[in-house]
PDB file of N, CA and C in Angstrom:
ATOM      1  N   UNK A   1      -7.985 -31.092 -51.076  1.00  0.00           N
ATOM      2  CA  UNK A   1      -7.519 -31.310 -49.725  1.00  0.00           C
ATOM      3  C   UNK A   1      -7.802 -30.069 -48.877  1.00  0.00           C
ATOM      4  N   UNK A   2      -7.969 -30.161 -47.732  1.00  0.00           N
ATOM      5  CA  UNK A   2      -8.265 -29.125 -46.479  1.00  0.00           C
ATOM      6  C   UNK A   2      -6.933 -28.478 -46.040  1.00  0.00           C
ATOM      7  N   UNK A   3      -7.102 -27.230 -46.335  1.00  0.00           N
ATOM      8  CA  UNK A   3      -6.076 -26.561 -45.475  1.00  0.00           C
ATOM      9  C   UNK A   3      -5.782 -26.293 -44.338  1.00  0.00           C
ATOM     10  N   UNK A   4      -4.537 -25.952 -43.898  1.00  0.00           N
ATOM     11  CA  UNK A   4      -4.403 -26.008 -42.066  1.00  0.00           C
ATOM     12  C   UNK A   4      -5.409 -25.176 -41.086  1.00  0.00           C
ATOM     13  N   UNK A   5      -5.546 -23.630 -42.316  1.00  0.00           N
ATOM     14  CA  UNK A   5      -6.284 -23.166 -41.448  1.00  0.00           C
ATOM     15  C   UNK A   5      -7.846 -23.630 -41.900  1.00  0.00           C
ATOM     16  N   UNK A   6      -8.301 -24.468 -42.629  1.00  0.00           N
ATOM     17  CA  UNK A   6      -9.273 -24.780 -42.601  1.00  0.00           C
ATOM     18  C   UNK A   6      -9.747 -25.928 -41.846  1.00  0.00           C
ATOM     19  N   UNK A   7      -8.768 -26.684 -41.499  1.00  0.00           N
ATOM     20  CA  UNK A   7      -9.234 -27.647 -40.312  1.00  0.00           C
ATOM     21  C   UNK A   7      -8.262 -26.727 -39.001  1.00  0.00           C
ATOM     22  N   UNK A   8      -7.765 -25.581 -38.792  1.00  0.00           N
ATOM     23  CA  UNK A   8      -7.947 -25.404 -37.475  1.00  0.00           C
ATOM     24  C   UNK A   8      -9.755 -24.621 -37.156  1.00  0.00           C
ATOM     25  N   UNK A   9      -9.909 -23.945 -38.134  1.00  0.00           N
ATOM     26  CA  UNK A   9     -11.474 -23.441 -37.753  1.00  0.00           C
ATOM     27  C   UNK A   9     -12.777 -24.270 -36.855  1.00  0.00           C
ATOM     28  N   UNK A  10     -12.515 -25.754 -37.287  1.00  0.00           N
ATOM     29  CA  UNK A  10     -12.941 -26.548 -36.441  1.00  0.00           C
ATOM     30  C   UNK A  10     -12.739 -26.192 -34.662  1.00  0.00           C
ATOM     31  N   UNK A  11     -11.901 -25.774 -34.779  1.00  0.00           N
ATOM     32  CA  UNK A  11     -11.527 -25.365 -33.159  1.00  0.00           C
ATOM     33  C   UNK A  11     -12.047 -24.144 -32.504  1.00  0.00           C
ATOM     34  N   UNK A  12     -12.498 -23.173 -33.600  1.00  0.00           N
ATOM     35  CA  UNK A  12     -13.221 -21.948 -33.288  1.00  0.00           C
ATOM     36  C   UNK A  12     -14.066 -21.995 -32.234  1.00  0.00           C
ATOM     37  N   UNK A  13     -13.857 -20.857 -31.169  1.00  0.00           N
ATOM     38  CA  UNK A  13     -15.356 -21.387 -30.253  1.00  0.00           C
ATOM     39  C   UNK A  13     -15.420 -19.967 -29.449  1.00  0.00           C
ATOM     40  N   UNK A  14     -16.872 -19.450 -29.166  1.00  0.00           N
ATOM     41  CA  UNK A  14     -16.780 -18.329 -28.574  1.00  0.00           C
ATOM     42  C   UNK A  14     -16.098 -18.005 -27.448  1.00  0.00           C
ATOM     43  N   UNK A  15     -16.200 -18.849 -26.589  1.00  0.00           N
ATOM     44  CA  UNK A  15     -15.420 -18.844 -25.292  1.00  0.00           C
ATOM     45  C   UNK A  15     -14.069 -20.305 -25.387  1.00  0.00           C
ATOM     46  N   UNK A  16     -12.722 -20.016 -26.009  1.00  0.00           N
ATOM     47  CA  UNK A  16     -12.008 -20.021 -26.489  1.00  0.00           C
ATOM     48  C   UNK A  16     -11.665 -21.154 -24.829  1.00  0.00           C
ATOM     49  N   UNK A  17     -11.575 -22.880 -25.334  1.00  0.00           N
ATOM     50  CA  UNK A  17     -11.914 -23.847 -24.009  1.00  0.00           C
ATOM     51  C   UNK A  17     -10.440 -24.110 -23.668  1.00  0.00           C
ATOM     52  N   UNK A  18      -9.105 -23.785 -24.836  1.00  0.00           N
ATOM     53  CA  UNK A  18      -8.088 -24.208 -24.791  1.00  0.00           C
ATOM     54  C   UNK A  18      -6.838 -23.788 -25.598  1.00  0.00           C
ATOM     55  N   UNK A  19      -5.587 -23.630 -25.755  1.00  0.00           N
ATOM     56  CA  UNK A  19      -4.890 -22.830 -26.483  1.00  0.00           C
ATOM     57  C   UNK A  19      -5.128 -23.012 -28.250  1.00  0.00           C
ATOM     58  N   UNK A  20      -5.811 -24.083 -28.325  1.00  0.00           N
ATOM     59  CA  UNK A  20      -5.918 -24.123 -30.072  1.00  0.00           C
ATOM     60  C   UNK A  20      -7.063 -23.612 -30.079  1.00  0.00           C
ATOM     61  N   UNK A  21      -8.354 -23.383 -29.221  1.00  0.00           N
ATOM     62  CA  UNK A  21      -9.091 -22.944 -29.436  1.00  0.00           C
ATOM     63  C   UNK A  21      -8.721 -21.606 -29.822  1.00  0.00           C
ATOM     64  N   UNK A  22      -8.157 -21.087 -28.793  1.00  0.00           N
ATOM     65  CA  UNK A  22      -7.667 -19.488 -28.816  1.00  0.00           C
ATOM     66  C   UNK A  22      -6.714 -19.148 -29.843  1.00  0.00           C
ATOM     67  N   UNK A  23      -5.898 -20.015 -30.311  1.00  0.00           N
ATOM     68  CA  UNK A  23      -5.110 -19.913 -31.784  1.00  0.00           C
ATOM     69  C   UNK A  23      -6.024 -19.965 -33.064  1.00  0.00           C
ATOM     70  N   UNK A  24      -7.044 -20.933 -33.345  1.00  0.00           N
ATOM     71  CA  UNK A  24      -8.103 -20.807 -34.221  1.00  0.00           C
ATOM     72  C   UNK A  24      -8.454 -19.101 -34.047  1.00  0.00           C
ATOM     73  N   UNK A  25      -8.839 -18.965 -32.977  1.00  0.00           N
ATOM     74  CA  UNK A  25     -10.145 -17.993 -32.995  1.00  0.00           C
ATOM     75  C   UNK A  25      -9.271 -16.365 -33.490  1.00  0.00           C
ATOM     76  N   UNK A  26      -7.677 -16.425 -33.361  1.00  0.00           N
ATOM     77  CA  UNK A  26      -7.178 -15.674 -33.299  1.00  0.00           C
ATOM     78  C   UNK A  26      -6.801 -15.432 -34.713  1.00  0.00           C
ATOM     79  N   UNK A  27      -6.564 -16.908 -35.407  1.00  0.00           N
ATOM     80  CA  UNK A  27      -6.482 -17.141 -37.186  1.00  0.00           C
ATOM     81  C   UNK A  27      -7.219 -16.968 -37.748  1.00  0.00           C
ATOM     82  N   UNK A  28      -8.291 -16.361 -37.247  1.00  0.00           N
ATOM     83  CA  UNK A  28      -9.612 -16.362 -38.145  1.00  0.00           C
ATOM     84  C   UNK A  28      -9.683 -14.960 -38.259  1.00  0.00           C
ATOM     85  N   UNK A  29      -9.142 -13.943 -37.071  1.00  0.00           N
ATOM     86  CA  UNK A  29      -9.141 -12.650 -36.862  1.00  0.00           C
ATOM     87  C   UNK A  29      -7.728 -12.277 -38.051  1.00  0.00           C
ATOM     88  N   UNK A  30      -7.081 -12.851 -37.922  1.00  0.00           N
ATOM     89  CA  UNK A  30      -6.046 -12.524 -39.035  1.00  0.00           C
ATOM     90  C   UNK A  30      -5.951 -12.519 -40.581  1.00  0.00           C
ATOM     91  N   UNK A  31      -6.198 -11.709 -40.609  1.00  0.00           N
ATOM     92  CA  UNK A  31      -6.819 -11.706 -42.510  1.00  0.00           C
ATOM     93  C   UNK A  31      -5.607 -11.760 -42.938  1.00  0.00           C
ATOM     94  N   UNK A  32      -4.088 -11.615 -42.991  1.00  0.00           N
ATOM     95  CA  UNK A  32      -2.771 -12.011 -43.623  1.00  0.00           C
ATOM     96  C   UNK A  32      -2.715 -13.850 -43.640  1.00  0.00           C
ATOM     97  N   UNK A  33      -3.107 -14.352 -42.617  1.00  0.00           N
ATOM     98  CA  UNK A  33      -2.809 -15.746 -42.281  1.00  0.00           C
ATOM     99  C   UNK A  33      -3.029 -16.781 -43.701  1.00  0.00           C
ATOM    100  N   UNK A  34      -2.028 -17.358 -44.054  1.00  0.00           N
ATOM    101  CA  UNK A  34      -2.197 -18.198 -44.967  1.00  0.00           C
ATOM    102  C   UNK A  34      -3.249 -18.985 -45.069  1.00  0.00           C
ATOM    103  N   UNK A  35      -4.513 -18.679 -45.915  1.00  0.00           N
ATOM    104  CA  UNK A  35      -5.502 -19.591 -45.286  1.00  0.00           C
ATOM    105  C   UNK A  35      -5.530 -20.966 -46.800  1.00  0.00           C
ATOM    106  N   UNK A  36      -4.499 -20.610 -48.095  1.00  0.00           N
ATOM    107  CA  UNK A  36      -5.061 -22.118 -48.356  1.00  0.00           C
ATOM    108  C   UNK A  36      -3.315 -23.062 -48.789  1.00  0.00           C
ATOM    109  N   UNK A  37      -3.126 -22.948 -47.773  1.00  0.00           N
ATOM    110  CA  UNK A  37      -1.842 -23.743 -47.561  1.00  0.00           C
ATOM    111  C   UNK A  37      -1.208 -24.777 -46.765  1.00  0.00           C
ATOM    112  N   UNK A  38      -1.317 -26.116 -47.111  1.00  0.00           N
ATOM    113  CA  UNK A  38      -0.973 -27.115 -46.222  1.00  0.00           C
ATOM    114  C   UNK A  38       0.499 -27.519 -46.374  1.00  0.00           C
ATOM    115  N   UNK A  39       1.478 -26.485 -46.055  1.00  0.00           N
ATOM    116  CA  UNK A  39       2.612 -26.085 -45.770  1.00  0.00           C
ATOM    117  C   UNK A  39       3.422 -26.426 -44.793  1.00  0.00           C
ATOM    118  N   UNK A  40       4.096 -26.727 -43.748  1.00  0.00           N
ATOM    119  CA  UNK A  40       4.462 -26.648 -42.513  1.00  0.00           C
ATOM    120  C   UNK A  40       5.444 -25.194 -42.568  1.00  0.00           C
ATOM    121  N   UNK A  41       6.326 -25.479 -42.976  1.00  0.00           N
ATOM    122  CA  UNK A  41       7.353 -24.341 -43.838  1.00  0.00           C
ATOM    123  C   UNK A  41       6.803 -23.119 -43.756  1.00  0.00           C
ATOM    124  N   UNK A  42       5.735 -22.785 -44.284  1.00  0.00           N
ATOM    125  CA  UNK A  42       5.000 -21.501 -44.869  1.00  0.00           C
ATOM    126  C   UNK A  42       4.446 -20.951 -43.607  1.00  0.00           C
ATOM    127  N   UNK A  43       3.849 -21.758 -43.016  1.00  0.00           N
ATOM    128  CA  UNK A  43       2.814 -21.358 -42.040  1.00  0.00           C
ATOM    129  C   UNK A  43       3.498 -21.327 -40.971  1.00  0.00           C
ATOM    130  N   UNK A  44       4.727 -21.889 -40.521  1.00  0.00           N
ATOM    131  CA  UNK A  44       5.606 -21.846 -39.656  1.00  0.00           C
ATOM    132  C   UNK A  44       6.138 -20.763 -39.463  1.00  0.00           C
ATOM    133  N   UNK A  45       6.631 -20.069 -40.572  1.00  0.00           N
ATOM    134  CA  UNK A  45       7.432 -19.033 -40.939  1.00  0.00           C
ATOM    135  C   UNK A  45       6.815 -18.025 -40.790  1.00  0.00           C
ATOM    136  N   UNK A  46       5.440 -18.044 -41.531  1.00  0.00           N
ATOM    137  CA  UNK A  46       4.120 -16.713 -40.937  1.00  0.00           C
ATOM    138  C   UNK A  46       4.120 -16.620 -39.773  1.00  0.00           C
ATOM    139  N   UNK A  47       3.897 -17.737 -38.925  1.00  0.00           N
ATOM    140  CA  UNK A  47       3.636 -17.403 -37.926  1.00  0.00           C
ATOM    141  C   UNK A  47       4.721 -17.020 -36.632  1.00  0.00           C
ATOM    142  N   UNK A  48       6.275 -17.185 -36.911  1.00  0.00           N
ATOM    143  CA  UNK A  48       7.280 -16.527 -36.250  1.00  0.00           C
ATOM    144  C   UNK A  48       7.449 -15.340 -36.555  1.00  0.00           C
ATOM    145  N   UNK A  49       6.701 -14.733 -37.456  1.00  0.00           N
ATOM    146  CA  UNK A  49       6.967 -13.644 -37.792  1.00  0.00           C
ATOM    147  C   UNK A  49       6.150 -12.139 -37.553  1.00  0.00           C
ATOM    148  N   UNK A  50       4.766 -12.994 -37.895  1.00  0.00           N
ATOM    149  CA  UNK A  50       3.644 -12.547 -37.305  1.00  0.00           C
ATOM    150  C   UNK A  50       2.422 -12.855 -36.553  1.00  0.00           C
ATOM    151  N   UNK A  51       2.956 -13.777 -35.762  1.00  0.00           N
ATOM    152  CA  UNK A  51       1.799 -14.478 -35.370  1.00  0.00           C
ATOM    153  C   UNK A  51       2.257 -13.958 -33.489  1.00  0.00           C
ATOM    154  N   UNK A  52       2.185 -12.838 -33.089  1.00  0.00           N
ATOM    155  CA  UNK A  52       2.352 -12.188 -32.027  1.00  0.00           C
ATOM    156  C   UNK A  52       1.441 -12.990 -30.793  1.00  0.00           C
ATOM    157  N   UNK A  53       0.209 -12.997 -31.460  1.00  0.00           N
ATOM    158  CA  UNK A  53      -1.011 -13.318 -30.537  1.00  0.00           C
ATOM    159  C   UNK A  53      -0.769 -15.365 -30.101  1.00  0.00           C
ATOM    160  N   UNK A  54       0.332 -15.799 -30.909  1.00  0.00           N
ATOM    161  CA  UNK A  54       0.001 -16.999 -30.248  1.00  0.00           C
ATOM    162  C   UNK A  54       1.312 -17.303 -29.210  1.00  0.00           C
ATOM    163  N   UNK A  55       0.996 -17.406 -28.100  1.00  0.00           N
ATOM    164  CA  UNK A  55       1.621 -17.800 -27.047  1.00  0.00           C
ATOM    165  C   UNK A  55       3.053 -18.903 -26.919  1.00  0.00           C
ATOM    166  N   UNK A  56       2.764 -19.617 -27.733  1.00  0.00           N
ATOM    167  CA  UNK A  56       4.201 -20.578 -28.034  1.00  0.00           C
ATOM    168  C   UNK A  56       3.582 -21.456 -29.241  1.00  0.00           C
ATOM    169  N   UNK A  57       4.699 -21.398 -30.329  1.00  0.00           N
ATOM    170  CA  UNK A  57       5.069 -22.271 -31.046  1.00  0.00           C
ATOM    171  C   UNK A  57       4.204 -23.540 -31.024  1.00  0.00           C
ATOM    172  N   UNK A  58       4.931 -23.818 -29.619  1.00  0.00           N
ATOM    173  CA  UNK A  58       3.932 -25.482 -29.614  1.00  0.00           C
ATOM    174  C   UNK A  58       2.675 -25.407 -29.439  1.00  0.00           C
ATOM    175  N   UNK A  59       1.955 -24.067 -29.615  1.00  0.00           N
ATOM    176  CA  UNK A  59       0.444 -24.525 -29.714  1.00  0.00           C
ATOM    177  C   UNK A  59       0.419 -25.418 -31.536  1.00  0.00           C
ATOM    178  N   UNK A  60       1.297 -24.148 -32.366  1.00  0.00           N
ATOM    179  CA  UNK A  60       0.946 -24.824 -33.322  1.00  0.00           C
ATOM    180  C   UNK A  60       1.588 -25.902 -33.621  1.00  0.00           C
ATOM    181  N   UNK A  61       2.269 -26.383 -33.112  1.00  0.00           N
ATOM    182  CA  UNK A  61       3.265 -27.897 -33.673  1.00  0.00           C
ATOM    183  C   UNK A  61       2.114 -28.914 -32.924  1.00  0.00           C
ATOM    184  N   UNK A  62       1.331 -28.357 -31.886  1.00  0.00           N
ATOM    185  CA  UNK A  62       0.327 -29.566 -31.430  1.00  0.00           C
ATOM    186  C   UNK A  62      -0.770 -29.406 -32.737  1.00  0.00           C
ATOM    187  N   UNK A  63      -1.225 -28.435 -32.951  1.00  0.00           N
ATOM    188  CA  UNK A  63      -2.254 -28.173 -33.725  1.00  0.00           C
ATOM    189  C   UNK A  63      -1.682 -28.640 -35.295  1.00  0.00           C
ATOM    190  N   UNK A  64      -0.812 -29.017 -35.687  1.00  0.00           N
ATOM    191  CA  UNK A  64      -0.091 -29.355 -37.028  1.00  0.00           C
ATOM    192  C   UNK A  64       0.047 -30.718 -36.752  1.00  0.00           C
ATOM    193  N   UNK A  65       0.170 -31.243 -35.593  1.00  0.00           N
ATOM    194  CA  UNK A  65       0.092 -32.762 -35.617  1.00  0.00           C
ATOM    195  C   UNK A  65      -1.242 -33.140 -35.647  1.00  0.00           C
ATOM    196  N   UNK A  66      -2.053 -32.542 -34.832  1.00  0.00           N
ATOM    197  CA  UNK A  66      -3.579 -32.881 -35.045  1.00  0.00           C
ATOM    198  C   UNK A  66      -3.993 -32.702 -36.549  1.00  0.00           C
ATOM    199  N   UNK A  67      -3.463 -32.104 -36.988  1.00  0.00           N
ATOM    200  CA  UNK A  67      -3.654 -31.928 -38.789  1.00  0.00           C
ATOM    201  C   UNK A  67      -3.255 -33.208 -39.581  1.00  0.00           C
ATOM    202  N   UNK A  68      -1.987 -33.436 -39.282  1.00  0.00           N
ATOM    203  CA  UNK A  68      -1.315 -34.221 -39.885  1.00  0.00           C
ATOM    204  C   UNK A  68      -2.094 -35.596 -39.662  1.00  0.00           C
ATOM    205  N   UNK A  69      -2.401 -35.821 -38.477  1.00  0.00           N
ATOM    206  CA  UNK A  69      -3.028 -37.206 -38.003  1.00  0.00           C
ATOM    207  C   UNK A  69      -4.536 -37.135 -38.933  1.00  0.00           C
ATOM    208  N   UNK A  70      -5.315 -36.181 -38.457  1.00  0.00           N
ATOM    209  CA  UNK A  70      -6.549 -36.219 -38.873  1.00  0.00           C
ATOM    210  C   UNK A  70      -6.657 -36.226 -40.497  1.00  0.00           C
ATOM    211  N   UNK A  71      -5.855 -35.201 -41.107  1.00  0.00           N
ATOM    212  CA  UNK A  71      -5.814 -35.258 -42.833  1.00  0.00           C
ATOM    213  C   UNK A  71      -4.981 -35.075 -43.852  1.00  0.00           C
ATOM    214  N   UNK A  72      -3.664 -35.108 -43.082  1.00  0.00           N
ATOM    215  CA  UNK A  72      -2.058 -35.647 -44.223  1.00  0.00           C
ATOM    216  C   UNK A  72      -2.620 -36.802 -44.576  1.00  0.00           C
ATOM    217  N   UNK A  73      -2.647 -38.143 -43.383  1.00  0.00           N
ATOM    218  CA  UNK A  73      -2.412 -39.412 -43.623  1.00  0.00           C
ATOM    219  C   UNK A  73      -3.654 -40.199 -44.295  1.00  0.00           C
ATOM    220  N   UNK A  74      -4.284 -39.405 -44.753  1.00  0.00           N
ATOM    221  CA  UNK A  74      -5.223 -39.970 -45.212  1.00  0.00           C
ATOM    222  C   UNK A  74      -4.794 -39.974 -46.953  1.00  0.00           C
ATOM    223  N   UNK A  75      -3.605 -39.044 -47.133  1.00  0.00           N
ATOM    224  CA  UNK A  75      -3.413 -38.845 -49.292  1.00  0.00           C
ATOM    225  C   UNK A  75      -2.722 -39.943 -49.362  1.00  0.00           C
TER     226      UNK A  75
END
């Protein structure tokens, strides 16, 4: 199965078009970031803690539903 941050990388983009873009591009710069964990819990928790660079929460609760839709519901 694909991890969160492996389907947010999909969102990577040089000129960063939207806040998940700019959350990808910023998770990719973060070498602590849980990268093989499809967690909510885990990655939630990383990221209140250290995830300075992302602007609100609900980027990632949008970006965790886009997860969830695109490749929870598929197990």
């Amino acid at each position: 199965m694909k991890s969160f941050y492996h389907y947010l990388m999909k969102y990577r983009h040089p000129k960063p078009q939207d806040e998940i873009s700019k959350f990808a591009n910023d998770a990719y710069n973060d070498h602590s970031f849980p990268k093989n964990t499809d967690n909510y819990d885990e990655i939630s928790s990383y990221l209140e803690m250290n995830g300075s660079y992302l602007a609100s929460m609900t980027v990632f609760d949008d970006a965790w539903e886009r997860y969830q839709h695109e490749i929870l519901k598929n197990l």
